[in-house]
C-alpha atoms as a PDB file:
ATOM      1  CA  UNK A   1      75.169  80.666  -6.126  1.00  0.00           C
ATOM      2  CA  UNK A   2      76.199  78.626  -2.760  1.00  0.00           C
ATOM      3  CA  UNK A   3      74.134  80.398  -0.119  1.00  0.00           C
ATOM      4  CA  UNK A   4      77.618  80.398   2.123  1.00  0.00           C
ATOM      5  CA  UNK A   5      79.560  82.283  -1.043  1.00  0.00           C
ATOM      6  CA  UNK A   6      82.956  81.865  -1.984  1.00  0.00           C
ATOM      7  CA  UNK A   7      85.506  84.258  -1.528  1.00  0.00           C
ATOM      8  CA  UNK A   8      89.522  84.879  -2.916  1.00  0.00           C
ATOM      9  CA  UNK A   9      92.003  86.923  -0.786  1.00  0.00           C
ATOM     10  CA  UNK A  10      93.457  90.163  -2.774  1.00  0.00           C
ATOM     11  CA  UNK A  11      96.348  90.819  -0.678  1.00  0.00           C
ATOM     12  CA  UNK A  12      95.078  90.397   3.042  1.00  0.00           C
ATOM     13  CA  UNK A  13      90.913  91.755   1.980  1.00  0.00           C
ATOM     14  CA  UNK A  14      88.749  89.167   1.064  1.00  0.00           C
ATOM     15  CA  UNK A  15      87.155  89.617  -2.030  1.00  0.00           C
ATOM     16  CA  UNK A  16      83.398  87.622  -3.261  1.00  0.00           C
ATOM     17  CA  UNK A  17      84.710  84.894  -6.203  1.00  0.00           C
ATOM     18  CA  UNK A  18      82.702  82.835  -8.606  1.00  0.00           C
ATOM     19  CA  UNK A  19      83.030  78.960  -8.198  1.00  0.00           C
ATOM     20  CA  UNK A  20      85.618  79.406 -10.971  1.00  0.00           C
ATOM     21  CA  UNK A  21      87.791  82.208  -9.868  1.00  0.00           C
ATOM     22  CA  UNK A  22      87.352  79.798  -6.063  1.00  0.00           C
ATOM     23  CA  UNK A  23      88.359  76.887  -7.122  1.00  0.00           C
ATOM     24  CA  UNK A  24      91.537  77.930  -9.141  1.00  0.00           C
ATOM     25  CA  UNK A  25      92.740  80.465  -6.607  1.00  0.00           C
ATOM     26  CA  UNK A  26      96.200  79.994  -5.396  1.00  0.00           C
ATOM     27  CA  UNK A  27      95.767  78.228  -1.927  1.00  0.00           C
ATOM     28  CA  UNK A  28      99.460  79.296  -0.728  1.00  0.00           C
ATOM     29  CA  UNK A  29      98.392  82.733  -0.282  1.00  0.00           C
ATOM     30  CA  UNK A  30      95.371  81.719   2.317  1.00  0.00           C
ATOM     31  CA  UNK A  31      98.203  80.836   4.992  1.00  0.00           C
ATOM     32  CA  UNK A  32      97.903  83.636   7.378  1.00  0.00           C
ATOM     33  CA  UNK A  33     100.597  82.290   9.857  1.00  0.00           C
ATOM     34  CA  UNK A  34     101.673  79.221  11.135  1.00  0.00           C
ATOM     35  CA  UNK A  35     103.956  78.529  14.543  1.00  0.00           C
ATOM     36  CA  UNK A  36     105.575  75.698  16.272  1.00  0.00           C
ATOM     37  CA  UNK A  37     105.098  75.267  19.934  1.00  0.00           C
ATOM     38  CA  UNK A  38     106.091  73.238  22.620  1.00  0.00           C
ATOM     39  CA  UNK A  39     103.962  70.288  22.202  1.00  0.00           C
ATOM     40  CA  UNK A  40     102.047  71.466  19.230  1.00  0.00           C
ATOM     41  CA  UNK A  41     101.525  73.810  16.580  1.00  0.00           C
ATOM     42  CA  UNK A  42      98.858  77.099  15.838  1.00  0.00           C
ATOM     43  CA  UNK A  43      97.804  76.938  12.146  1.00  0.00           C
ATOM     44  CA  UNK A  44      95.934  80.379  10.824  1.00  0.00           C
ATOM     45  CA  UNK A  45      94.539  79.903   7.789  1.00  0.00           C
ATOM     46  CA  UNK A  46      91.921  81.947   5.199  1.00  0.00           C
ATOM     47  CA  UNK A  47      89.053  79.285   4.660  1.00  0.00           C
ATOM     48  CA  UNK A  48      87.591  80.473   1.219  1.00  0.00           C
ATOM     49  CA  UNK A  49      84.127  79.382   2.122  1.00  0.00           C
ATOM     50  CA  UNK A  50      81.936  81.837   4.375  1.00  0.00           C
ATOM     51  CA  UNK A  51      81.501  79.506   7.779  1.00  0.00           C
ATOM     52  CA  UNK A  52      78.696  81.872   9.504  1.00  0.00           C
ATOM     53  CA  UNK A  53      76.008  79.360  10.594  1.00  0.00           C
ATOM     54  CA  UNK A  54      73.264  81.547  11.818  1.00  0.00           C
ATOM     55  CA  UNK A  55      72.314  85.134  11.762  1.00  0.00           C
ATOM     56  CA  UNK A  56      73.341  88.433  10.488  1.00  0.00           C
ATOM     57  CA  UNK A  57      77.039  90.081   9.959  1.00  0.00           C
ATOM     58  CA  UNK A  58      80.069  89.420   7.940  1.00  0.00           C
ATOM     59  CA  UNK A  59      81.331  86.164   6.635  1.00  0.00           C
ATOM     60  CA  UNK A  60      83.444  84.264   8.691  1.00  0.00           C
ATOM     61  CA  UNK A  61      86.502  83.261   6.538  1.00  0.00           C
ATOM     62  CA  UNK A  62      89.448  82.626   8.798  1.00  0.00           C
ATOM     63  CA  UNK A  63      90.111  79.838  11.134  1.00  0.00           C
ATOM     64  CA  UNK A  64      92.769  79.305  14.190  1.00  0.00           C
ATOM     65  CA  UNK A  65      93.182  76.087  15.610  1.00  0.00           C
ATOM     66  CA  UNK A  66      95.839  74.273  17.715  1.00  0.00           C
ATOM     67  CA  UNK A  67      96.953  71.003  16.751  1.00  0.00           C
ATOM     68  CA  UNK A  68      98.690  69.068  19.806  1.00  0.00           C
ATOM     69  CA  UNK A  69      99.660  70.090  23.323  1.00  0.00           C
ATOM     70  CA  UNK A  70      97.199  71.074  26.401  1.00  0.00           C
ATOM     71  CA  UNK A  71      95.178  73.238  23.790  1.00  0.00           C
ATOM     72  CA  UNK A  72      95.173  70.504  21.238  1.00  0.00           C
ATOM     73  CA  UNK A  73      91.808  71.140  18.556  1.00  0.00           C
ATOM     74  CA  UNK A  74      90.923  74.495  20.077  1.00  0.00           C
ATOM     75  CA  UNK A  75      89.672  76.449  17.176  1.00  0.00           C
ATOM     76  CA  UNK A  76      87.781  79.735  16.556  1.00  0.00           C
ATOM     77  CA  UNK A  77      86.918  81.619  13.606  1.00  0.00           C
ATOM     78  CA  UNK A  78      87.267  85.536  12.560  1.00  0.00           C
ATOM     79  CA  UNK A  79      86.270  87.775   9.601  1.00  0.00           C
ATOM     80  CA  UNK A  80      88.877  89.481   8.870  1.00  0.00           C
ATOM     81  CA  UNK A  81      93.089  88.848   8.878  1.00  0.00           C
ATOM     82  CA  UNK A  82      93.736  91.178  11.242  1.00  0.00           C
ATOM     83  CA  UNK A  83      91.373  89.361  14.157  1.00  0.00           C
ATOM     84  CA  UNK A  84      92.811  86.176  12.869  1.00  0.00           C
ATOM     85  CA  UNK A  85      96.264  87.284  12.776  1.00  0.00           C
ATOM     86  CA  UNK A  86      95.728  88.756  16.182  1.00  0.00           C
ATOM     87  CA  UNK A  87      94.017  85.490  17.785  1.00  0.00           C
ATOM     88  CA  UNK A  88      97.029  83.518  16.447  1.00  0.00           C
ATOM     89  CA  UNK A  89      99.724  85.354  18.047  1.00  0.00           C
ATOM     90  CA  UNK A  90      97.920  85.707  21.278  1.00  0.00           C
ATOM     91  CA  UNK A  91      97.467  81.999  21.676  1.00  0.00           C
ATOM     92  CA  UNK A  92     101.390  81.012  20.524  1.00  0.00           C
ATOM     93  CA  UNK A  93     102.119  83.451  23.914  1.00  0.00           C
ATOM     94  CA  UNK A  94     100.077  81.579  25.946  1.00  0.00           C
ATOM     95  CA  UNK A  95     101.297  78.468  24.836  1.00  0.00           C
ATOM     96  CA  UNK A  96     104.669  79.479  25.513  1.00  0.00           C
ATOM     97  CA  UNK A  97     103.294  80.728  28.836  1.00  0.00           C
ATOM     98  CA  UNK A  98     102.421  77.032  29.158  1.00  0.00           C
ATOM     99  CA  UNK A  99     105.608  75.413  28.038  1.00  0.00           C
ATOM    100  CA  UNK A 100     107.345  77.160  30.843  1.00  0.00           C
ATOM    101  CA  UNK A 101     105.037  76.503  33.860  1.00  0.00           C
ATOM    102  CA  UNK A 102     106.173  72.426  33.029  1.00  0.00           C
END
C-alpha cells in the first residue's frame, strides 16, 4: 500500500480506495468548484492522493489555488470539502474585493 493512501469521493466524504478502485474513479466528480475572476481564476479540486507531509491528523485531499491575477499560484490544502469549499469562496470575494480597488 502507498504510505500516502489513495482515496475516492462518495458524494462529498472521502472514502480509502485500492490502487484499482483510484485509478478508475471518475475524475469529474473531484471538481469541488471552479470561478472566473478578474484577472484569473480559483480552481478547488479533490486531489485523490493524501498530501500530508509530516506529522499526525487527517489526510489532506483537497487543494485551492489561484491561477493568474495579483494572487496568481497561491495554493493551500484542506481535509475535508467543506474547508475547501469554504477557502474557495472566501478567496473569489477577495479577489473581487481586488478587481474593484483597480
Amino acid at each position: 500500500m502507498n504510505r500516502r493512501g489513495y482515496y475516492i469521493l462518495a458524494g462529498h466524504e472521502p472514502r480509502v480506495a485500492t490502487l484499482k478502485q483510484w485509478a478508475t474513479a471518475n475524475r469529474a466528480d473531484w471538481v469541488v468548484s471552479k470561478s472566473k475572476v478578474p484577472g484569473g481564476e480559483v480552481s478547488t479540486v479533490f486531489l485523490g492522493i493524501d498530501h500530508r507531509m509530516f506529522g499526525e491528523g487527517p489526510p489532506v485531499l483537497f487543494e485551492t489555488m489561484v491561477f493568474g491575477g495579483r494572487m496568481d499560484e497561491h495554493q493551500m490544502r484542506f481535509c475535508t470539502w467543506k474547508e475547501a469549499l469554504a477557502h474557495h469562496k472566501q478567496l473569489v470575494q477577495q479577489l473581487r474585493g481586488y478587481a474593484s480597488d483597480e
